[in-house]
PDB file of N, CA and C in Angstrom:
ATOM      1  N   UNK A   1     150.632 108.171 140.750  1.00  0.00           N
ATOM      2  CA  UNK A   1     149.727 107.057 141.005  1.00  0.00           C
ATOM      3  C   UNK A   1     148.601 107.117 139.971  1.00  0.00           C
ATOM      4  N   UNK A   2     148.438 105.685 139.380  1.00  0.00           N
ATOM      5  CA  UNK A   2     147.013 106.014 138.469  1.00  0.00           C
ATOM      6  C   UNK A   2     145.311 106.113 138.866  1.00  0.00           C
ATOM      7  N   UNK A   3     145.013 106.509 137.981  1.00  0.00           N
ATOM      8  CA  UNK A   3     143.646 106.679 138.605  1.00  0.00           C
ATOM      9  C   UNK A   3     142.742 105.404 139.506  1.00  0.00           C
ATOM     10  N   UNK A   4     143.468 104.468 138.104  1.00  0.00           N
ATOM     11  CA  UNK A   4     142.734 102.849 138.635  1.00  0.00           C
ATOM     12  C   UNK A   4     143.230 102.337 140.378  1.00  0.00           C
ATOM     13  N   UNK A   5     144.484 102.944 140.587  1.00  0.00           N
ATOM     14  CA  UNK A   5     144.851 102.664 141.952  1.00  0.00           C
ATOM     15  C   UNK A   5     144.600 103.575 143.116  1.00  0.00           C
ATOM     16  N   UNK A   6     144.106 105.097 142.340  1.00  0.00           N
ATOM     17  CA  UNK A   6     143.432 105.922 143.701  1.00  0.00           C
ATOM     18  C   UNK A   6     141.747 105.484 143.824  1.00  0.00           C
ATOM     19  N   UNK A   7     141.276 104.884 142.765  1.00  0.00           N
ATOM     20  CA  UNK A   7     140.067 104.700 143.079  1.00  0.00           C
ATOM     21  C   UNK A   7     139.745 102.915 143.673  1.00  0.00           C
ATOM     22  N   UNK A   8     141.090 102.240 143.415  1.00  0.00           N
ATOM     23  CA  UNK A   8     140.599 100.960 144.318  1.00  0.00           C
ATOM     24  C   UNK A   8     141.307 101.369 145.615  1.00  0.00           C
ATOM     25  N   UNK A   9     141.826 102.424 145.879  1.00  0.00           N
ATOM     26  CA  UNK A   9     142.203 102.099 147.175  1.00  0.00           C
ATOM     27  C   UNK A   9     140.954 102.739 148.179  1.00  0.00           C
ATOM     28  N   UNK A  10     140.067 104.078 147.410  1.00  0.00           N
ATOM     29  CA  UNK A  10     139.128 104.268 147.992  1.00  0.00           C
ATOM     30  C   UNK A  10     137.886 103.350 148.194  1.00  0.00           C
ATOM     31  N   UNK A  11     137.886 102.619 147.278  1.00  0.00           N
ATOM     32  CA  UNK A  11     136.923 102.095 147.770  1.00  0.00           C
ATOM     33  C   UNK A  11     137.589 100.707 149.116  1.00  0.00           C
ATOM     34  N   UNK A  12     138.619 100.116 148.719  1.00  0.00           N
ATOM     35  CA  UNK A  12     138.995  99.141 150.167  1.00  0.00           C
ATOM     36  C   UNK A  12     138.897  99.664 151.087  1.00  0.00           C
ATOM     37  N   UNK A  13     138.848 101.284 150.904  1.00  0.00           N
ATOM     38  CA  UNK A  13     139.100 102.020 152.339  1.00  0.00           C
ATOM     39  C   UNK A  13     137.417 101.841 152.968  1.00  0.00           C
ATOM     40  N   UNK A  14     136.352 101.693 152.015  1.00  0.00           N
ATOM     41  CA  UNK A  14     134.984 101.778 151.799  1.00  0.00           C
ATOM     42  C   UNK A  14     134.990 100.656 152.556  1.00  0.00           C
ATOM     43  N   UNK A  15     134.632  99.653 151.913  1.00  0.00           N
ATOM     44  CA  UNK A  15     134.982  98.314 151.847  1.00  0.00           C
ATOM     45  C   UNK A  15     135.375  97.618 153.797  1.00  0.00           C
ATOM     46  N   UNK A  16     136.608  98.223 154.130  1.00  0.00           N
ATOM     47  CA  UNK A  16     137.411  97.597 155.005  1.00  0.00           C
ATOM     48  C   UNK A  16     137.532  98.623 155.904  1.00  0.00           C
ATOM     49  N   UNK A  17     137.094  99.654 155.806  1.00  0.00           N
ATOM     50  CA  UNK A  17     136.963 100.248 157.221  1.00  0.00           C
ATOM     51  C   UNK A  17     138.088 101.211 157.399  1.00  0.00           C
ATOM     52  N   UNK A  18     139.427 100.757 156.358  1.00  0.00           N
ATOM     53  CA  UNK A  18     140.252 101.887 156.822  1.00  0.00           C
ATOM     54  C   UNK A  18     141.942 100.888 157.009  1.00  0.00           C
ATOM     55  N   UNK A  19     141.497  99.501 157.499  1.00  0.00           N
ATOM     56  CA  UNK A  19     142.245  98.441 157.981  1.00  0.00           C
ATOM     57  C   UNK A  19     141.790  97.123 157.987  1.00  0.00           C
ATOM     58  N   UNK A  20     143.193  96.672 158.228  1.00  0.00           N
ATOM     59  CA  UNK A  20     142.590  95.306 157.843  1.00  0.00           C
ATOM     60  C   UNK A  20     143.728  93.954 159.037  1.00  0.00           C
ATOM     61  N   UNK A  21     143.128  93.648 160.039  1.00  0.00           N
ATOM     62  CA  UNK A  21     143.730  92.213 160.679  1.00  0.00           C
ATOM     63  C   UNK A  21     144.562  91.677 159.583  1.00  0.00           C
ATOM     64  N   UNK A  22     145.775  91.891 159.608  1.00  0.00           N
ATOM     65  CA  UNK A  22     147.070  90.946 158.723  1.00  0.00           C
ATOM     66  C   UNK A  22     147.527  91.680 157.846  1.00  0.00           C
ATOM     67  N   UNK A  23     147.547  91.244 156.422  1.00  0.00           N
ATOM     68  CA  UNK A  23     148.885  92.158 155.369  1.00  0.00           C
ATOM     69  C   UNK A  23     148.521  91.561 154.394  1.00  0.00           C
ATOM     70  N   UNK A  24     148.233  92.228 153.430  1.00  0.00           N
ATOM     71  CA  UNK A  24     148.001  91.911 152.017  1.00  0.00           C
ATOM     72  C   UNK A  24     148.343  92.894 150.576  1.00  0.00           C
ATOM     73  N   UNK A  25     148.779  92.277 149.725  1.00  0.00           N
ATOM     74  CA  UNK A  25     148.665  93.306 148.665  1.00  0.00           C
ATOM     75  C   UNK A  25     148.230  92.473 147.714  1.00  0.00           C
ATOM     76  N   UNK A  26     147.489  93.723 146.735  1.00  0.00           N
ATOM     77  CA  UNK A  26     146.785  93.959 145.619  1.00  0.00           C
ATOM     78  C   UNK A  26     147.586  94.153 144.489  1.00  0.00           C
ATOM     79  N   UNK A  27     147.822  93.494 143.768  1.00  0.00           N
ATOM     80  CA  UNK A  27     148.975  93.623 142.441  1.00  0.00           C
ATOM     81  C   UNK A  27     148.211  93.426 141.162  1.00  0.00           C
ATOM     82  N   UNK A  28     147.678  94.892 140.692  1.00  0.00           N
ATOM     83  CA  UNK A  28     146.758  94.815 139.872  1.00  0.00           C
ATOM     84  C   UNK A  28     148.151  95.175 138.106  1.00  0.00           C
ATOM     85  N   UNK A  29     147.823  94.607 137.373  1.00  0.00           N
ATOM     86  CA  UNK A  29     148.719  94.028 136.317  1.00  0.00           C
ATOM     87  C   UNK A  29     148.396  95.582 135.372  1.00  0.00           C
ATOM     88  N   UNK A  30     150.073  96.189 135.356  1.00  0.00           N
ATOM     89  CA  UNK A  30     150.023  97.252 134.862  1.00  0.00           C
ATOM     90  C   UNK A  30     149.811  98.582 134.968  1.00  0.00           C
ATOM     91  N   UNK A  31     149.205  98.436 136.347  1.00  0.00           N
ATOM     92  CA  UNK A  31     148.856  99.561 137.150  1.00  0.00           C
ATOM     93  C   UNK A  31     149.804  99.709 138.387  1.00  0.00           C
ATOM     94  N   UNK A  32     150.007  98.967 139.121  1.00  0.00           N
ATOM     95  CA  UNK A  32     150.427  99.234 140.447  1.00  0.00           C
ATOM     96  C   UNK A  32     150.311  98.434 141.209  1.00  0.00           C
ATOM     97  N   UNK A  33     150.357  98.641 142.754  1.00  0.00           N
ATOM     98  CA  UNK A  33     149.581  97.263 143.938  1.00  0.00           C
ATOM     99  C   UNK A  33     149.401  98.778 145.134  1.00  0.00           C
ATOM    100  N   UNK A  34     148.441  98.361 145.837  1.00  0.00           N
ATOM    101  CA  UNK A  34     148.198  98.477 146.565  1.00  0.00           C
ATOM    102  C   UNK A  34     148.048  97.601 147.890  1.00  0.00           C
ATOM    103  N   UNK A  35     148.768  97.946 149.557  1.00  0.00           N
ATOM    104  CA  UNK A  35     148.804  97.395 150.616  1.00  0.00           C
ATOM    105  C   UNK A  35     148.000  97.596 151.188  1.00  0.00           C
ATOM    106  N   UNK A  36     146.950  96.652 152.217  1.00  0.00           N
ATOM    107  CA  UNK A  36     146.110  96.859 152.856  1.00  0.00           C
ATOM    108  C   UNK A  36     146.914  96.169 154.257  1.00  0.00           C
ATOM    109  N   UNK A  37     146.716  96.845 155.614  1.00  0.00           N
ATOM    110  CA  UNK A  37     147.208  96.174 156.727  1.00  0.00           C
ATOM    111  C   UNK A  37     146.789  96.498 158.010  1.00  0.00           C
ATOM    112  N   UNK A  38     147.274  96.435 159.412  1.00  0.00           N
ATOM    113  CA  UNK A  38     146.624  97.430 160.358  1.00  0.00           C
ATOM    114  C   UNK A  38     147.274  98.844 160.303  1.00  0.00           C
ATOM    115  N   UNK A  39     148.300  99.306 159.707  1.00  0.00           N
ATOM    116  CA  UNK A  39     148.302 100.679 159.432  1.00  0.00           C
ATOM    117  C   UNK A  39     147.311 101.262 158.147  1.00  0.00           C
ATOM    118  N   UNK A  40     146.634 100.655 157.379  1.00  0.00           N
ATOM    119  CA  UNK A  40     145.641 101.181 156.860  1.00  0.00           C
ATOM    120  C   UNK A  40     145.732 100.619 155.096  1.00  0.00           C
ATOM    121  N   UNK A  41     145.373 101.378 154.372  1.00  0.00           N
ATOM    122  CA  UNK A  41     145.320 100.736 152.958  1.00  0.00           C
ATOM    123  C   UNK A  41     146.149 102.166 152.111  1.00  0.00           C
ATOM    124  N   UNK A  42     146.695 101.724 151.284  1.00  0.00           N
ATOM    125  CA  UNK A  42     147.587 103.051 150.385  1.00  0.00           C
ATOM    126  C   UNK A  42     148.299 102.061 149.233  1.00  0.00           C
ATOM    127  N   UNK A  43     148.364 102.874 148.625  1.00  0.00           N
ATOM    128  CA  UNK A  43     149.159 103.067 147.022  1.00  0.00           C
ATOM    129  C   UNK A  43     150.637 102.384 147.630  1.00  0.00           C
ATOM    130  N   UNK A  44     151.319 101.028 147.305  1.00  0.00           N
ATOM    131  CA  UNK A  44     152.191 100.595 147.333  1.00  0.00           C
ATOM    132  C   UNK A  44     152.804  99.429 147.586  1.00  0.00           C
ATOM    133  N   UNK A  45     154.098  99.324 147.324  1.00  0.00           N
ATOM    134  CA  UNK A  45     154.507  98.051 147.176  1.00  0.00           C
ATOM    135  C   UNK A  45     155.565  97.531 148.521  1.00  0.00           C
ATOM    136  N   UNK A  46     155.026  96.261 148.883  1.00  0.00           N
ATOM    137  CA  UNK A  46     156.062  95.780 150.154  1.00  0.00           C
ATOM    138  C   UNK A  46     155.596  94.312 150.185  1.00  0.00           C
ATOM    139  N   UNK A  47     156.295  93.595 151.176  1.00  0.00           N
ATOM    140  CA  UNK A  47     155.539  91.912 152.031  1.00  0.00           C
ATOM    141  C   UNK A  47     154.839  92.350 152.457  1.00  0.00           C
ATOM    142  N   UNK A  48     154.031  90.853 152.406  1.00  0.00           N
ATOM    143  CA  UNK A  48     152.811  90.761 152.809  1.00  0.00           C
ATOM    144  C   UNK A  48     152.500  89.536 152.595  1.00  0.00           C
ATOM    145  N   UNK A  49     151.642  88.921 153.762  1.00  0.00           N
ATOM    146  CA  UNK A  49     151.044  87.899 154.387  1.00  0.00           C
ATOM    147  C   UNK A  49     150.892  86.705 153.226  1.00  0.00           C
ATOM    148  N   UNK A  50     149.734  87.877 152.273  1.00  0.00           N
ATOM    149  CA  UNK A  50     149.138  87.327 150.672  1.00  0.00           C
ATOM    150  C   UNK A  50     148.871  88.432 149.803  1.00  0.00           C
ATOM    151  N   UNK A  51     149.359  87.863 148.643  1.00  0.00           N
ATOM    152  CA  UNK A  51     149.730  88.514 147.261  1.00  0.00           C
ATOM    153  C   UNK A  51     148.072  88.137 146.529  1.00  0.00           C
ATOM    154  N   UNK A  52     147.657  88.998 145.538  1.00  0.00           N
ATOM    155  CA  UNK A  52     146.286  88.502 144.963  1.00  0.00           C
ATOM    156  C   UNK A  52     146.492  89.481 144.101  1.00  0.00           C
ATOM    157  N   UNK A  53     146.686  89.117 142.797  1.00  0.00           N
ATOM    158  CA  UNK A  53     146.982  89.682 141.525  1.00  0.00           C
ATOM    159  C   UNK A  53     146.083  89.518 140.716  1.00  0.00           C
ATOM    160  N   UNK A  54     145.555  90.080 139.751  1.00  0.00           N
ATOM    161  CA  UNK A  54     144.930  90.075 138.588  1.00  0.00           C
ATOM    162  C   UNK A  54     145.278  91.502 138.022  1.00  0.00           C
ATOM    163  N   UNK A  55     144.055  91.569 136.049  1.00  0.00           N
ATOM    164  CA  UNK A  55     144.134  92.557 135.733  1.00  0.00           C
ATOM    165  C   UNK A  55     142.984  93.393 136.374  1.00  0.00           C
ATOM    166  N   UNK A  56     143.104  94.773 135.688  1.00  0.00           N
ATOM    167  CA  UNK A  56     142.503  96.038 136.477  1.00  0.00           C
ATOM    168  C   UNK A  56     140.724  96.038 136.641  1.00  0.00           C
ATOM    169  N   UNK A  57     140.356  95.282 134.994  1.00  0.00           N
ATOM    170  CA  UNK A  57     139.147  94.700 135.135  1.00  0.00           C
ATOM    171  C   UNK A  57     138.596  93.598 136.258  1.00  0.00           C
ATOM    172  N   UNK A  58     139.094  92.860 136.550  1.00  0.00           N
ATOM    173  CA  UNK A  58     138.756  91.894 137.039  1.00  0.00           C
ATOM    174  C   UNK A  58     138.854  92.639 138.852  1.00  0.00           C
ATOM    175  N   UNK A  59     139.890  93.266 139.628  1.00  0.00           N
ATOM    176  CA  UNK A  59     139.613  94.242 140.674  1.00  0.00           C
ATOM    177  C   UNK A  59     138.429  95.055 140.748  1.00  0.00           C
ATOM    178  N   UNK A  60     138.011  95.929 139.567  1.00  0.00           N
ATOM    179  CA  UNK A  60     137.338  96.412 139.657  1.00  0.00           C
ATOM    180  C   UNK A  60     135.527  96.221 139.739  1.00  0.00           C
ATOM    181  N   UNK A  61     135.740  94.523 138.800  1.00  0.00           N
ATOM    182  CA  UNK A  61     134.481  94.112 139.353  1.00  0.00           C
ATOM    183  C   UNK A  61     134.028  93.181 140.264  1.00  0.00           C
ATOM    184  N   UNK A  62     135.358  93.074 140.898  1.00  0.00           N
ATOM    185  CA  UNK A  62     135.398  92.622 142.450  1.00  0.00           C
ATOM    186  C   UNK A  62     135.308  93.697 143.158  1.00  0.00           C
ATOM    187  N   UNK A  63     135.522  95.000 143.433  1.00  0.00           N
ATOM    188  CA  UNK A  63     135.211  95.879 144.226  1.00  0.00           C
ATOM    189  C   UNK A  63     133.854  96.587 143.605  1.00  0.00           C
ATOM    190  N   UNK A  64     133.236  96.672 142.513  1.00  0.00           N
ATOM    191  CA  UNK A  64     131.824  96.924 142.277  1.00  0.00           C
ATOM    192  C   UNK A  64     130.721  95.815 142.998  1.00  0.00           C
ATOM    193  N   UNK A  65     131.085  94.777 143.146  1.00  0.00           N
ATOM    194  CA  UNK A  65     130.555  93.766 144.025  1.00  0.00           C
ATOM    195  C   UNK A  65     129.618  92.826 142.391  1.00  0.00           C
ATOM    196  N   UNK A  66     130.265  92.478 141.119  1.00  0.00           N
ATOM    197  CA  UNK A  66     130.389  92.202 140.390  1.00  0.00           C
ATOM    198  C   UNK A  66     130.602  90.802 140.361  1.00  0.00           C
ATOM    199  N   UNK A  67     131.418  90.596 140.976  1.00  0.00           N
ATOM    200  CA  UNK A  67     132.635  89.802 140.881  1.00  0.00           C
ATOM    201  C   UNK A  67     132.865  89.026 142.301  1.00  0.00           C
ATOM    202  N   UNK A  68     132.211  87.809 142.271  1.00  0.00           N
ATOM    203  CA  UNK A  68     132.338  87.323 143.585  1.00  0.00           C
ATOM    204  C   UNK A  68     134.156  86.711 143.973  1.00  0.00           C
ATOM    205  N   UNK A  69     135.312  87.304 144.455  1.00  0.00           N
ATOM    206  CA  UNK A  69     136.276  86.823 144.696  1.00  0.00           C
ATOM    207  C   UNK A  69     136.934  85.119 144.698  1.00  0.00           C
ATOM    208  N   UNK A  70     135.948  84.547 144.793  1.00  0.00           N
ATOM    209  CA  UNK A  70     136.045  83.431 144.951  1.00  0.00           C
ATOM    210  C   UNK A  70     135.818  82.848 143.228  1.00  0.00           C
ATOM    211  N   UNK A  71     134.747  83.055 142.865  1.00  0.00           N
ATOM    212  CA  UNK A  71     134.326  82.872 141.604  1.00  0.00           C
ATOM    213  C   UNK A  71     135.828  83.418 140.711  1.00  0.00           C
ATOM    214  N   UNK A  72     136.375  84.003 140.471  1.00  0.00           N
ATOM    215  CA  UNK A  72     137.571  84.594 140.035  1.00  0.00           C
ATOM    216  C   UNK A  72     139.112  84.147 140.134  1.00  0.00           C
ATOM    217  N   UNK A  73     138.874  83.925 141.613  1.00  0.00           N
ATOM    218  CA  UNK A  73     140.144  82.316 142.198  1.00  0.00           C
ATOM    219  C   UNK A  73     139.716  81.016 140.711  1.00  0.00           C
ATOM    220  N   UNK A  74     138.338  80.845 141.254  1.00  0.00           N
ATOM    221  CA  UNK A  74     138.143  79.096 140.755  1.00  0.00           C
ATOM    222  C   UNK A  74     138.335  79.865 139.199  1.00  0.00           C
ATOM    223  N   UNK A  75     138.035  80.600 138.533  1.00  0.00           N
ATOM    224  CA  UNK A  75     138.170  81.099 136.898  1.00  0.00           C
ATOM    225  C   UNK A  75     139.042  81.252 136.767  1.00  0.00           C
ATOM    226  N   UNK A  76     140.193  81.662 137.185  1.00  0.00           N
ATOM    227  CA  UNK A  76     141.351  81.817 137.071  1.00  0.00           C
ATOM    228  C   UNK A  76     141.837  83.224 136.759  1.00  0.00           C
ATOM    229  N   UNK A  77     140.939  84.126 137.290  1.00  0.00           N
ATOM    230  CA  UNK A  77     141.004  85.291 136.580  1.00  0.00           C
ATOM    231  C   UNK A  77     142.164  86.331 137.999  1.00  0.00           C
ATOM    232  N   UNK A  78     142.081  85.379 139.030  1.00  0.00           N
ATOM    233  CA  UNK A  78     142.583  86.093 140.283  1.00  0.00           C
ATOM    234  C   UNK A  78     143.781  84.988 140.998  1.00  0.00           C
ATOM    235  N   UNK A  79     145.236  85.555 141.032  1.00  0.00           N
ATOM    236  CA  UNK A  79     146.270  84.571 141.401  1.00  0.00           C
ATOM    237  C   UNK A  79     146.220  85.076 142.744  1.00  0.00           C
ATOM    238  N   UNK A  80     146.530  83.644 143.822  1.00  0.00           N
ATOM    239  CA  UNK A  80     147.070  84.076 145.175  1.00  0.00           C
ATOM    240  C   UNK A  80     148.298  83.433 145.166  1.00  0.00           C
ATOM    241  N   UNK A  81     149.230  84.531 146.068  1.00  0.00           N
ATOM    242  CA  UNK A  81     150.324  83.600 146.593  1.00  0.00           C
ATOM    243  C   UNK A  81     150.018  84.334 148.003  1.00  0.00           C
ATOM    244  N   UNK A  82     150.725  83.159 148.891  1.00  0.00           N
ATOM    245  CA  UNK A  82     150.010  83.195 150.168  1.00  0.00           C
ATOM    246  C   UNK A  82     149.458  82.747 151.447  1.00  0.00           C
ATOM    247  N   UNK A  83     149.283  83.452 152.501  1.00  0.00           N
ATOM    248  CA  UNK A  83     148.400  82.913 153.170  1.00  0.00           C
ATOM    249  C   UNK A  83     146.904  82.696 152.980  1.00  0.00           C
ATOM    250  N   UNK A  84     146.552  81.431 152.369  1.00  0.00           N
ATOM    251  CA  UNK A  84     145.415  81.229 151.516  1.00  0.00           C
ATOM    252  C   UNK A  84     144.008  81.746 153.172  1.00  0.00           C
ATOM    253  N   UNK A  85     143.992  81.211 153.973  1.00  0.00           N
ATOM    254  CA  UNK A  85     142.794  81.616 154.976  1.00  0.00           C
ATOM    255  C   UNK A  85     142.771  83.225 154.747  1.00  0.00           C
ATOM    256  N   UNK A  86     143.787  83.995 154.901  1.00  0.00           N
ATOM    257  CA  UNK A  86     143.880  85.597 155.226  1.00  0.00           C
ATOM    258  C   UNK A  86     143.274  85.982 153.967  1.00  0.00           C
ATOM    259  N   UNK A  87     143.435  85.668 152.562  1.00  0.00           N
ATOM    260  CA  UNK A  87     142.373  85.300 151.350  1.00  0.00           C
ATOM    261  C   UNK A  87     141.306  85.426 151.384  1.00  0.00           C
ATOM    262  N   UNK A  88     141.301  84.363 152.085  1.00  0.00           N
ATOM    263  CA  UNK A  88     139.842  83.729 152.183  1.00  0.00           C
ATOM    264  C   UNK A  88     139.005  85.139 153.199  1.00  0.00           C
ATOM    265  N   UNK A  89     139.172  85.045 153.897  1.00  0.00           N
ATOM    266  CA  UNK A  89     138.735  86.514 154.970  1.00  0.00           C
ATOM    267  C   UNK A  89     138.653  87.878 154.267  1.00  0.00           C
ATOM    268  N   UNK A  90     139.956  88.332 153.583  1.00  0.00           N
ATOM    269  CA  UNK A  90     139.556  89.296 152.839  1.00  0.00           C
ATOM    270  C   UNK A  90     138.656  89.344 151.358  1.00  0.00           C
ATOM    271  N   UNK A  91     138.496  88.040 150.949  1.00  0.00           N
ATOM    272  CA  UNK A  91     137.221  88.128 150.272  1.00  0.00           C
ATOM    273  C   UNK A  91     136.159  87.465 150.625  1.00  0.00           C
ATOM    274  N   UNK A  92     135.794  87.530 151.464  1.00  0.00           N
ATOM    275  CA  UNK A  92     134.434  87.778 152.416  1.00  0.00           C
ATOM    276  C   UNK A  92     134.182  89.079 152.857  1.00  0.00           C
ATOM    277  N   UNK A  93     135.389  89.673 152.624  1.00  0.00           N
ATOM    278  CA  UNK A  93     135.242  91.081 153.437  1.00  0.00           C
ATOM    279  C   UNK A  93     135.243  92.112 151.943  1.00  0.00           C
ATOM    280  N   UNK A  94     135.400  91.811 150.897  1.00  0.00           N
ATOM    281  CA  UNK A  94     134.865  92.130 149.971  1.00  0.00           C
ATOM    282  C   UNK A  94     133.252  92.056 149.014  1.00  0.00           C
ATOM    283  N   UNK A  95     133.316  90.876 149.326  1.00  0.00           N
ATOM    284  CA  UNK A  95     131.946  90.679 149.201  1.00  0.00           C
ATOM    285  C   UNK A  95     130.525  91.113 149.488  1.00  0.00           C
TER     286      UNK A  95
END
């Protein structure tokens, strides 16, 4: 696992408590993805609810609190496929 994906998963763990109401992954470009769900957040790949991809920069200054999630949707710097509300919730819950 790379560094860029043990350190965003610590911080979602920061972030989100540990879990998260629904299913999502993190498909950071070149690195990996990470799942967040009600069994918890970890290093890996499966379905899920909503997909939210970008590169490693652009995660990371969404989890520095940099990077307002939304601002990044409308820039284009952050793809969803998805359940767009469950989105929407987990970046509020980033924020």
């Amino acid at each position: 696992m790379s560094d860029i994906i043990e350190g965003a998963v610590r911080k979602l763990n920061d972030k989100l408590g540990g879990s998260f109401d629904g299913s999502a992954k993190f498909e950071i470009e070149d690195e990996g993805a990470i799942l967040v769900d009600n069994d918890g957040i970890r290093a890996g790949d499966g379905a899920a609810d909503v997909t939210l991809s970008a590169d490693a920069e652009t995660f990371r200054e969404m989890l520095d609190g940099d990077l307002n999630p939304t601002s990044a949707y409308m820039g284009g710097r952050l793809k969803i496929d998805g359940d767009m509300g469950l989105a929407m919730k987990l970046g509020a819950a980033l924020s």
